[in-house]
C-alpha atoms as a PDB file:
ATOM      1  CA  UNK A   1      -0.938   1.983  -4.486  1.00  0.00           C
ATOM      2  CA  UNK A   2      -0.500  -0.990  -1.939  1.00  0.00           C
ATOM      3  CA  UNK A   3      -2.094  -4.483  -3.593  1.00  0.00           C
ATOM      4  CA  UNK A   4      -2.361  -7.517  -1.132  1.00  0.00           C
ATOM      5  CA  UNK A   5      -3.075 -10.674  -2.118  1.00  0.00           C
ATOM      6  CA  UNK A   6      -2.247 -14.593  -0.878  1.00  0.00           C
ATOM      7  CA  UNK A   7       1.055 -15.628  -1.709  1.00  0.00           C
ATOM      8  CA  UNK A   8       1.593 -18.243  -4.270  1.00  0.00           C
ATOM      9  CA  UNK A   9       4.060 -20.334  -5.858  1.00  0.00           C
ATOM     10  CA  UNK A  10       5.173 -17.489  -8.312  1.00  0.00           C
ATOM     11  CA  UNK A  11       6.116 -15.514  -4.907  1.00  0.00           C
ATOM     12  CA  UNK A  12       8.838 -17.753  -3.229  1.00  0.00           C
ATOM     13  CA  UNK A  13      12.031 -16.223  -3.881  1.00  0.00           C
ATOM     14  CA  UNK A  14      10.953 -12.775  -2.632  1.00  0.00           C
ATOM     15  CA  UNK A  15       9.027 -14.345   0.305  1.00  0.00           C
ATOM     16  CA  UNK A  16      11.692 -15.626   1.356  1.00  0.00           C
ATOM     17  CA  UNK A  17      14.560 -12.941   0.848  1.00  0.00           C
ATOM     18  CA  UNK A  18      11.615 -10.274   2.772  1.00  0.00           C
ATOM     19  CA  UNK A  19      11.141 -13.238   5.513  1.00  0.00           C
ATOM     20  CA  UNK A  20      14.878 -13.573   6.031  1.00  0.00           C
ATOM     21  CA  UNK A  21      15.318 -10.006   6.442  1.00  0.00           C
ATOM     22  CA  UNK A  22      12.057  -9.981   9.162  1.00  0.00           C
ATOM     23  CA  UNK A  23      13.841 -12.898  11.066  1.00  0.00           C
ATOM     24  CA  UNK A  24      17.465 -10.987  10.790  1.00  0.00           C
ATOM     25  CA  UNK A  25      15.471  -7.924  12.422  1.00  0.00           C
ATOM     26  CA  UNK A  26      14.276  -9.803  15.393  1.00  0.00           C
ATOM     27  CA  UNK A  27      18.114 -12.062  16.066  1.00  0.00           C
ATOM     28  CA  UNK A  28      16.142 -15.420  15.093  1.00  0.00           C
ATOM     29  CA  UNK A  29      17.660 -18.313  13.312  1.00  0.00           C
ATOM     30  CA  UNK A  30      15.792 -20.128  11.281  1.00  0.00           C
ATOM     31  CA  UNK A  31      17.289 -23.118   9.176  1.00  0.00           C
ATOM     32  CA  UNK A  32      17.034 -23.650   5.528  1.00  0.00           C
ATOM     33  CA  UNK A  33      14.695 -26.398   6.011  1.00  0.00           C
ATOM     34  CA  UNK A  34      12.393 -24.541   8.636  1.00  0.00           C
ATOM     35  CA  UNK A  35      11.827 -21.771   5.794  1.00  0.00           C
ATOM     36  CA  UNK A  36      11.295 -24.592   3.032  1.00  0.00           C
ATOM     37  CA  UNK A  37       8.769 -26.199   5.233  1.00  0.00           C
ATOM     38  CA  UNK A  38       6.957 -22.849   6.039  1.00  0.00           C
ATOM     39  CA  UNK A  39       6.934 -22.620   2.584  1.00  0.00           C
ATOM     40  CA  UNK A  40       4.935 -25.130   1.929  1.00  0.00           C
ATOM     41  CA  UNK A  41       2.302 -24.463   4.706  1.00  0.00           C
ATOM     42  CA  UNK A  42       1.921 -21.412   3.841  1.00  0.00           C
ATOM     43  CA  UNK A  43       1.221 -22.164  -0.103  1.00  0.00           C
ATOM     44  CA  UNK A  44      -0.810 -25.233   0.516  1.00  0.00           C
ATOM     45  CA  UNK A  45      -2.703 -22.786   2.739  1.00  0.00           C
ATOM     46  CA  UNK A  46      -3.910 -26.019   5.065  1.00  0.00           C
ATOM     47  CA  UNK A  47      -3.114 -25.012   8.376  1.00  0.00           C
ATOM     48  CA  UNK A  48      -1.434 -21.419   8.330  1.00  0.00           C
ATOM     49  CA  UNK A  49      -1.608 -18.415   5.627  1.00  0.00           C
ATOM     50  CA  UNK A  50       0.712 -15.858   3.935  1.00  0.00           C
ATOM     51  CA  UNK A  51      -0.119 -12.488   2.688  1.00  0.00           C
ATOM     52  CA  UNK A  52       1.897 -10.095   0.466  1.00  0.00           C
ATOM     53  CA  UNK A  53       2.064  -6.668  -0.302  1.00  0.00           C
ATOM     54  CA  UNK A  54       3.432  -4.442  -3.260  1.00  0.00           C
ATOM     55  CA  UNK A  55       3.886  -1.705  -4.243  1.00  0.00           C
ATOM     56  CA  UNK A  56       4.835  -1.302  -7.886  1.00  0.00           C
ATOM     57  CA  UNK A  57       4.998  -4.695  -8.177  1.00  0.00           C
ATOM     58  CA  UNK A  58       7.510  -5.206  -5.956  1.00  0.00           C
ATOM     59  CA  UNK A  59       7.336  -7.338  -2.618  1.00  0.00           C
ATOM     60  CA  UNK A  60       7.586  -5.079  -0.074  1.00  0.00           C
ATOM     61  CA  UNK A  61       5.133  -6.310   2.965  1.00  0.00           C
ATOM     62  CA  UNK A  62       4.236  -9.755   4.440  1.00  0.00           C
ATOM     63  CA  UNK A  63       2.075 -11.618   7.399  1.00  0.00           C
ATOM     64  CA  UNK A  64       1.813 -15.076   8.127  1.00  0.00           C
ATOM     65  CA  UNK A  65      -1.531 -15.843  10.111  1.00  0.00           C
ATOM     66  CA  UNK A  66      -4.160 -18.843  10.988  1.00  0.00           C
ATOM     67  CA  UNK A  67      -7.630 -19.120  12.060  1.00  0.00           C
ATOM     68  CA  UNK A  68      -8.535 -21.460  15.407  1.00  0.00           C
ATOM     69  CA  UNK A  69     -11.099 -21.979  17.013  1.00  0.00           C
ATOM     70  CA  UNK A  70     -12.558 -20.219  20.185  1.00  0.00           C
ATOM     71  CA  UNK A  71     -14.296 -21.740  23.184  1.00  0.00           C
ATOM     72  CA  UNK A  72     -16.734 -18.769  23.813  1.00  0.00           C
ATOM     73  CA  UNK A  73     -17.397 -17.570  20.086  1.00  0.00           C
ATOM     74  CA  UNK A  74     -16.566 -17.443  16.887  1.00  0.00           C
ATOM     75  CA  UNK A  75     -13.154 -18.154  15.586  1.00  0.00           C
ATOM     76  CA  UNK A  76     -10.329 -16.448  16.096  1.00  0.00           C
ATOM     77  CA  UNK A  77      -7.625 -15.268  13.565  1.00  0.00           C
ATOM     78  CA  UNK A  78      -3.513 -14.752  14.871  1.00  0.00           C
ATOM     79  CA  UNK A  79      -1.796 -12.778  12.650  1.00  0.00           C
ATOM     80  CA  UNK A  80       2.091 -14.371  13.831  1.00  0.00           C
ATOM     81  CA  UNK A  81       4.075 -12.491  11.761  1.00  0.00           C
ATOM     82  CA  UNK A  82       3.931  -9.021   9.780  1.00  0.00           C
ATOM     83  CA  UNK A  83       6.513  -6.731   8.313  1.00  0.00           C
ATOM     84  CA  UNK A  84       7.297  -3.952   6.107  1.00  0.00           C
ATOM     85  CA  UNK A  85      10.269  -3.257   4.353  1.00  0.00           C
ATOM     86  CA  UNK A  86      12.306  -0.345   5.791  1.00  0.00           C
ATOM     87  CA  UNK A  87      12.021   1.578   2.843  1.00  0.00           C
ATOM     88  CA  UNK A  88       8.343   1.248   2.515  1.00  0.00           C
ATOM     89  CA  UNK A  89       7.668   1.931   5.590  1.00  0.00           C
ATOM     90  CA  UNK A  90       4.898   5.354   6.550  1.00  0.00           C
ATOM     91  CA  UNK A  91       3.320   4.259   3.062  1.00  0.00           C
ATOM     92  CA  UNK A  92       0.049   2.770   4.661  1.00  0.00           C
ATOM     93  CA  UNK A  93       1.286  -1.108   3.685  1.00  0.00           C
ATOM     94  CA  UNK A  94       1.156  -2.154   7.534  1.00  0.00           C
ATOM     95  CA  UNK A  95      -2.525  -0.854   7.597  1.00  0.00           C
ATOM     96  CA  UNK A  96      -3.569  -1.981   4.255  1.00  0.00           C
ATOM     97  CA  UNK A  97      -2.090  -5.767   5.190  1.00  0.00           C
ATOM     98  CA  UNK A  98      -3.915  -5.438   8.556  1.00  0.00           C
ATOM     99  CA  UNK A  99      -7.592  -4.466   6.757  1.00  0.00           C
ATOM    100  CA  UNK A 100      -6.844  -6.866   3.991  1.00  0.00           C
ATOM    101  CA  UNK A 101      -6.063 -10.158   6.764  1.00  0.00           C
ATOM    102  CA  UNK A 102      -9.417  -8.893   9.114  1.00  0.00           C
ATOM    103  CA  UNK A 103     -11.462  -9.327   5.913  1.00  0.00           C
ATOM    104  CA  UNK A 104     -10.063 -12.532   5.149  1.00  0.00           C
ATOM    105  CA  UNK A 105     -10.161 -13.084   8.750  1.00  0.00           C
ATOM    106  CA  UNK A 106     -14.063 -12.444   8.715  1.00  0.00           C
ATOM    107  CA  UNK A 107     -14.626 -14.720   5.268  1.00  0.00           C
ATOM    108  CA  UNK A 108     -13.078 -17.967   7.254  1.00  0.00           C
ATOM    109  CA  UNK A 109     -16.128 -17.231  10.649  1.00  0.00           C
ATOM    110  CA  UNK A 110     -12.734 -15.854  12.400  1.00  0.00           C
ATOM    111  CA  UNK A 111     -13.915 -11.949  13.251  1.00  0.00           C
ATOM    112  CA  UNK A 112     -11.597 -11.474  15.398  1.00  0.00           C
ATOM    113  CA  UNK A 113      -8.100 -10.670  14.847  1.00  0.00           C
ATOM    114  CA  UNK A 114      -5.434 -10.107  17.553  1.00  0.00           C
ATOM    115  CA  UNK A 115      -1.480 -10.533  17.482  1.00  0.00           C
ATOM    116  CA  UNK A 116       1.443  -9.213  19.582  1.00  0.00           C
ATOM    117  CA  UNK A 117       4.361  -7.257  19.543  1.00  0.00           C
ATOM    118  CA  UNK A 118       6.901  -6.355  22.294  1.00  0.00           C
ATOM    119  CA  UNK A 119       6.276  -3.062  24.627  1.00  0.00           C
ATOM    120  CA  UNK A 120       9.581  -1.462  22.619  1.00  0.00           C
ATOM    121  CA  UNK A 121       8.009  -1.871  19.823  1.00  0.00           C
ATOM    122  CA  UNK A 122       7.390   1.978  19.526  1.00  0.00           C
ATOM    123  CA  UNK A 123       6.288   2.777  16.047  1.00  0.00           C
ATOM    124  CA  UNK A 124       4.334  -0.809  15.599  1.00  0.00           C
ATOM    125  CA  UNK A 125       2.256   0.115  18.650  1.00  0.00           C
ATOM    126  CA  UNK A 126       1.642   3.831  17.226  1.00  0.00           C
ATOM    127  CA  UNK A 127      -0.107   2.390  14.221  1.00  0.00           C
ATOM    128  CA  UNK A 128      -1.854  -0.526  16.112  1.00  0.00           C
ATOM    129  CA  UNK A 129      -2.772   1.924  18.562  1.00  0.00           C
ATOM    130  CA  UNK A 130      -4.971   3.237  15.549  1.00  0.00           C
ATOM    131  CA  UNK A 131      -6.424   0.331  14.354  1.00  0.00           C
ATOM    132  CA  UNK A 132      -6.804  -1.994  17.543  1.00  0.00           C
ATOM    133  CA  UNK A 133      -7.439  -2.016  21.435  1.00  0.00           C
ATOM    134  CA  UNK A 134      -4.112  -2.912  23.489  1.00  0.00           C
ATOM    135  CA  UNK A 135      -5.944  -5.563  25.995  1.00  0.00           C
ATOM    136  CA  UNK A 136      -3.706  -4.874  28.521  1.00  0.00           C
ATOM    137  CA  UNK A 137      -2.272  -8.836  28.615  1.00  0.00           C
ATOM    138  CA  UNK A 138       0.806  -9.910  29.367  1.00  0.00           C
ATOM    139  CA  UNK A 139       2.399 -13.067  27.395  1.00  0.00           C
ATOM    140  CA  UNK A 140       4.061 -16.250  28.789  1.00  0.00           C
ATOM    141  CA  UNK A 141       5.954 -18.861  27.144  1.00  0.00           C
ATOM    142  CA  UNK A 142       6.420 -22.049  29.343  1.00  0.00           C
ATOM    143  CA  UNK A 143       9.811 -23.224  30.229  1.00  0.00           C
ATOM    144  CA  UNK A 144      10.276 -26.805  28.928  1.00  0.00           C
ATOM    145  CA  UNK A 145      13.364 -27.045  31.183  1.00  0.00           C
ATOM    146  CA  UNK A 146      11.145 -26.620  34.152  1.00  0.00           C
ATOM    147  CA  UNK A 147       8.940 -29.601  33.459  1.00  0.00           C
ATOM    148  CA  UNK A 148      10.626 -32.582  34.742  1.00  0.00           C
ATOM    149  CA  UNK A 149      11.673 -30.652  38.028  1.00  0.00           C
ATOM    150  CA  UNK A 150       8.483 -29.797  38.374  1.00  0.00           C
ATOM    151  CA  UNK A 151       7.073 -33.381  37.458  1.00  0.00           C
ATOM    152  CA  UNK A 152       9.146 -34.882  39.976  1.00  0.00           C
ATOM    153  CA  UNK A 153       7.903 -32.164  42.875  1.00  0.00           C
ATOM    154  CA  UNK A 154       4.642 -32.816  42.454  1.00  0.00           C
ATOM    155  CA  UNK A 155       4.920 -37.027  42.478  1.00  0.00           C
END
């Protein structure tokens, strides 16, 4: 049986050995510092959140996620960051992790949940293919090298 709950203090060490793995799998770097400092965010539960899952008492699932506002509605919840263990993987943790951050989602006024994932991404996007509605958007992330050219055009 899967159990999910909000991490706490008690949960660090595994947190972060299961959150270096997740970065490893995607080729990102992140400093010692950047995960101490997530850390603490995530425990002191202020601006961003941290759920775990396990099985057996073991750590074998995580998601980081927020709530924000929404111009148009009620808030919005962006779950940044979710993985499963290789070896737990086809065990219903991704889905369980998913329910248990749209309820939590819908306790903080933020009913609406939505992430991403790339389009290679084959056997996330079977399962949120389940559970969600692909909206068909396409995501950009702005250049900062392009600003000062583009500063300097436009003077």
């Amino acid at each position: 049986m899967v159990e999910i709950s909000l991490l706490g203090e008690e949960d660090h060490s595994e947190w972060e050995a299961l959150t270096r793995r997740y970065n490893e799998h995607f080729g990102t770097e992140i400093s010692d510092a950047h995960y101490d400092r997530t850390w603490r965010r995530l425990v002191d539960r202020d601006e961003i959140r941290g759920a775990t899952a396990r099985i057996d008492g073991a750590m074998v699932g995580l998601a980081h996620y927020y709530f924000h506002t929404s111009l148009w509605g009620a808030g919005r919840c962006y779950l940044a960051d979710l993985f499963v263990a290789p070896g737990a993987r086809r065990q219903g943790v991704a889905t369980a992790i998913l329910h248990w951050v749209a309820r939590d989602a819908e306790k903080h006024d933020a009913p609406r949940l939505y992430w991403n994932t790339t389009l290679d991404n084959r056997d996330g996007r079977a399962l949120y293919d389940t559970l969600a509605d692909y909206s068909g958007f396409i995501v950009y992330n702005y250049r900062r090298d392009q600003e000062t050219g583009s500063a300097r055009r436009g003077e």
